[in-house]
Protein backbone atom coordinates (compact mmCIF):
# COMPACT_ATOMS: atom_id res chain seq x y z
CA UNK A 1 78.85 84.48 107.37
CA UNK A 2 80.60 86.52 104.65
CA UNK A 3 81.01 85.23 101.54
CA UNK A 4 84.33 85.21 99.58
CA UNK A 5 82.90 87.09 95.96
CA UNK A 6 83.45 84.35 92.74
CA UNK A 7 80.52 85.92 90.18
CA UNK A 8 81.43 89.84 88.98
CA UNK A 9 78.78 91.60 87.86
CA UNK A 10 78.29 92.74 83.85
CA UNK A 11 80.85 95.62 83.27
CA UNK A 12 78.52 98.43 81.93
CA UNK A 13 80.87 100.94 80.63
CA UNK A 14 79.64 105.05 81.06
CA UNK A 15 80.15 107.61 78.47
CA UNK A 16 84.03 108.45 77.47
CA UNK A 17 86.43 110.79 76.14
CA UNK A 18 89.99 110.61 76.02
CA UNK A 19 92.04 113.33 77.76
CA UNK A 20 95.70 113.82 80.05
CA UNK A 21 95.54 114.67 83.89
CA UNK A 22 96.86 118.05 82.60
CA UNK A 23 93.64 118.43 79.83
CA UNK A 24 91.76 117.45 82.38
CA UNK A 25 92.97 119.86 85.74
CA UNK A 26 93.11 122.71 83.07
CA UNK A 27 89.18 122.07 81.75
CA UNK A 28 87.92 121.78 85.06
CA UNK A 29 89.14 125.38 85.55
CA UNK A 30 86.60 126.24 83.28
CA UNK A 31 83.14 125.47 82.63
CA UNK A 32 82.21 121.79 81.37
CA UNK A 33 78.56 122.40 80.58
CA UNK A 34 77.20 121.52 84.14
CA UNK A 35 78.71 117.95 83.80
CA UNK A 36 80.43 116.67 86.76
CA UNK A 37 83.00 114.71 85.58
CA UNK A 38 86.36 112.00 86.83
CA UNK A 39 89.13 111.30 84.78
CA UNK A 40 89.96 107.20 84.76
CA UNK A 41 92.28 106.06 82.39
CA UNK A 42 92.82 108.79 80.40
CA UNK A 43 88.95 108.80 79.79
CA UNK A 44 86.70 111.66 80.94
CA UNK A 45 83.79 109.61 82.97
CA UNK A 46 80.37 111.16 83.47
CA UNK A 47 79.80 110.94 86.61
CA UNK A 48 75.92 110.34 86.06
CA UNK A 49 73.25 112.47 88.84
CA UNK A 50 73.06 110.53 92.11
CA UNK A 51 69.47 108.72 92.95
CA UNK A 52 68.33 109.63 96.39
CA UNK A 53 69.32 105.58 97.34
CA UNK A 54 73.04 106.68 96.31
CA UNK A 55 72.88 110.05 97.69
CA UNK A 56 71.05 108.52 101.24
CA UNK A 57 73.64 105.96 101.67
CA UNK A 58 76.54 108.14 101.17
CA UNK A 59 75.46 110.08 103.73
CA UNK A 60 74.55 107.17 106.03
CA UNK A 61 78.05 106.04 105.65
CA UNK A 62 79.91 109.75 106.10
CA UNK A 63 78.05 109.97 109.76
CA UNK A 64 79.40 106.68 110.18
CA UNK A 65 82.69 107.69 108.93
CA UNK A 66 82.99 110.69 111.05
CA UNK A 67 81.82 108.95 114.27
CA UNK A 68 84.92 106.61 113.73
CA UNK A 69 87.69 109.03 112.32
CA UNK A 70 86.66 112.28 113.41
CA UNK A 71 85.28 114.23 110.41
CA UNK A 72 88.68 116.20 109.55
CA UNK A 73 90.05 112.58 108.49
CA UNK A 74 86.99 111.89 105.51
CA UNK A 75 86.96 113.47 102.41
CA UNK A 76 83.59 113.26 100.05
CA UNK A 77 84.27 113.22 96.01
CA UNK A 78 87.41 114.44 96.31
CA UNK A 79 90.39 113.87 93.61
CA UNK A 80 93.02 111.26 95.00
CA UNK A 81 96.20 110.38 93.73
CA UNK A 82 97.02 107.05 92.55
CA UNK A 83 100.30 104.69 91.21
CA UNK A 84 102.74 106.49 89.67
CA UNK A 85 102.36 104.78 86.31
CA UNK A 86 98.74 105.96 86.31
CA UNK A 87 98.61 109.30 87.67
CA UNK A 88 99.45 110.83 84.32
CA UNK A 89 95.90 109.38 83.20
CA UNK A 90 93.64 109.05 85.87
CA UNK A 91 92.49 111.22 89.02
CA UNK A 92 89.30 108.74 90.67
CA UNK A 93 87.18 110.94 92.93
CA UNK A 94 86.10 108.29 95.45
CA UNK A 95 82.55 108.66 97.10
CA UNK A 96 84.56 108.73 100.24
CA UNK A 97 87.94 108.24 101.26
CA UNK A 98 89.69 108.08 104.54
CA UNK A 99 92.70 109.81 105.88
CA UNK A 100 95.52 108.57 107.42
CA UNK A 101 96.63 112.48 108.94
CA UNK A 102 94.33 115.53 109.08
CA UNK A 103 92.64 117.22 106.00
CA UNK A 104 94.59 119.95 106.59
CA UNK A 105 98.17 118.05 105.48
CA UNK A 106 96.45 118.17 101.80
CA UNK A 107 95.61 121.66 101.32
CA UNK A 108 97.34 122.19 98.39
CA UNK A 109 97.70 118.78 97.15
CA UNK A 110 95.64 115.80 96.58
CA UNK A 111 96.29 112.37 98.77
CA UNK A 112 98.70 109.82 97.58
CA UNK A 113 98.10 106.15 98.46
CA UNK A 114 100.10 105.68 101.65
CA UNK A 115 97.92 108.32 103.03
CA UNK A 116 94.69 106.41 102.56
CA UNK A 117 93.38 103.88 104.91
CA UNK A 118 90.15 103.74 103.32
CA UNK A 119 87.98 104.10 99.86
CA UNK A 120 84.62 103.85 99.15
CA UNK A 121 82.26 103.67 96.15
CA UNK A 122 78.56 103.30 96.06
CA UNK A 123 77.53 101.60 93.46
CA UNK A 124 73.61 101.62 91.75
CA UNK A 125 74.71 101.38 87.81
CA UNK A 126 78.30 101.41 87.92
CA UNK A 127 78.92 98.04 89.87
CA UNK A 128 80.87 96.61 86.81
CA UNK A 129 83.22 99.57 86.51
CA UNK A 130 83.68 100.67 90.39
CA UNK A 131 84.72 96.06 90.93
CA UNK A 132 87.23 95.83 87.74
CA UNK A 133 88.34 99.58 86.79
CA UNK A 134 88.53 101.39 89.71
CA UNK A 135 89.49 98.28 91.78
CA UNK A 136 92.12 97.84 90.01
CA UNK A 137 93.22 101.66 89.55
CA UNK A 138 92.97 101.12 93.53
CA UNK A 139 94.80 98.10 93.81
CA UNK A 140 97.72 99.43 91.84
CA UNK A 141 98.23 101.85 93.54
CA UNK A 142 98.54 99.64 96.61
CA UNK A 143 95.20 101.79 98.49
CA UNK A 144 94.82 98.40 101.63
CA UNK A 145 91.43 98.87 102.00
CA UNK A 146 88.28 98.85 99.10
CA UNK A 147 84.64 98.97 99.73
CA UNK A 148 82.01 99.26 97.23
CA UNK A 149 78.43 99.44 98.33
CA UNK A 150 76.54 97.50 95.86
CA UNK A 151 73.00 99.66 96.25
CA UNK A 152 71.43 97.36 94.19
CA UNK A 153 71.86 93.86 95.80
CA UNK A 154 72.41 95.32 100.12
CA UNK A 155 75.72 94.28 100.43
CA UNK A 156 79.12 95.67 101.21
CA UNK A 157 81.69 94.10 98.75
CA UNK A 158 85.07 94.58 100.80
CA UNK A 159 88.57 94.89 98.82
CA UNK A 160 91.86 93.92 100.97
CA UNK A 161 95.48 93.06 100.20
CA UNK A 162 96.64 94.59 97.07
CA UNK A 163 98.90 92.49 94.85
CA UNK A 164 100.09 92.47 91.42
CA UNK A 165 97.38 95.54 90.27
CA UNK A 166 94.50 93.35 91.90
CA UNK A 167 93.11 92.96 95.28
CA UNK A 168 93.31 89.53 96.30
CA UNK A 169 90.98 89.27 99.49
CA UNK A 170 87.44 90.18 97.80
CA UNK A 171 84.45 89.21 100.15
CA UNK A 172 81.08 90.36 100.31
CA UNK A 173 79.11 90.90 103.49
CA UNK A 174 75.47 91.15 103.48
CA UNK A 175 72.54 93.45 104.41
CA UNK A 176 72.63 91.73 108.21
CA UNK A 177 75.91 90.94 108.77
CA UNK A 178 79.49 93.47 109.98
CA UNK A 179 82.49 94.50 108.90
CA UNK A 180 85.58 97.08 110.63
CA UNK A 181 88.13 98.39 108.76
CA UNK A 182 91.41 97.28 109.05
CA UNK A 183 92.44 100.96 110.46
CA UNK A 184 89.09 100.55 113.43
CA UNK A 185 88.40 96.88 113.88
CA UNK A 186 87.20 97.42 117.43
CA UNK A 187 84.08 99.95 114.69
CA UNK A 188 82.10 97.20 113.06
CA UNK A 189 79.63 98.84 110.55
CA UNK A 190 76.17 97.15 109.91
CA UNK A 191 75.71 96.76 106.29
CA UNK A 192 71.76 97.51 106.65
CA UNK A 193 72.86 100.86 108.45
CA UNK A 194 73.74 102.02 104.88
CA UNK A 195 70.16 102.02 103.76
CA UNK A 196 67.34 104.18 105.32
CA UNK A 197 64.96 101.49 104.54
């Protein structure tokens, strides 16, 4: 039975710089020394080199994804916009995000909020950050829907009703038990699915 979440793990906090959305879109044009990097909070975040259990279950998870939504309604590490208050500061790259209208309503623009039904992080050594920063970056800007795949412990930690900048439905499912989003509940997803072993 799923388990509503009361213990949040250490937050471990990765490399920063400070920088604006603008610093930031107008250094990406150019070269940033191989780094790939995410701008939260006005703070440049390395996003560190993905371990083949990261990589493996993001992939597990896009299939999934794409068998539910069709795959021109998933984008993979791709900028998002967020609440007005912290757009100016912050432009989160999800692992994976789902659409509420076609990919092709966003070609020269980023998603806002309302058009998200879905985010998702997977989470190795970020757990801290991707359940308290991004969470709430997430929650205010009022995204419904939250998961983080916590690689570390096999479990899906599910994020639902944004209010006040926090989500305040958190529940974790485990390695053997289901959960649908709230845009497919008739498309229950396996937790263990996410892991090739």
């Amino acid at each position: 039975m799923p388990a509503t979440v009361t213990d949040w793990p250490a937050q471990s906090d990765p490399p920063r710089k400070l920088w604006t959305r603008t610093e930031y879109q107008e250094l990406c044009s150019s070269v940033v020394d191989g780094h790939r990097l995410e701008l939260i909070e006005g703070e440049l975040i390395n996003k560190m080199g993905k371990k083949p259990p990261h990589r493996n279950s993001v992939a597990l998870l896009l299939e999934w994804l794409f068998s539910v939504f069709g795959s021109r309604f998933v984008l993979q590490e791709a900028p998002i916009d967020v609440a007005p208050e912290d757009n100016p500061s912050s432009e989160p790259e999800p692992d994976l995000s789902v659409l509420k209208r076609d990919l092709s309503h966003f070609a020269r623009t980023s998603p806002q909020p309302a058009d998200l039904h879905l985010v998702i992080e997977v989470a190795d050594s970020t757990l801290g950050f991707d359940m308290r920063t991004k969470a709430g970056l997430y929650a205010r800007a009022g995204i419904v829907e939250y998961w983080v795949l916590d690689v570390t412990h096999r479990r899906m930690i599910v994020h639902r009703e944004p209010q006040a900048g926090r989500y305040a439905s958190v529940v974790a499912y485990e390695a053997e038990e289901s959960v649908a989003p709230l845009a497919a509940p008739d498309s229950c997803f396996r937790v263990r699915d996410a892991f090739l072993e």
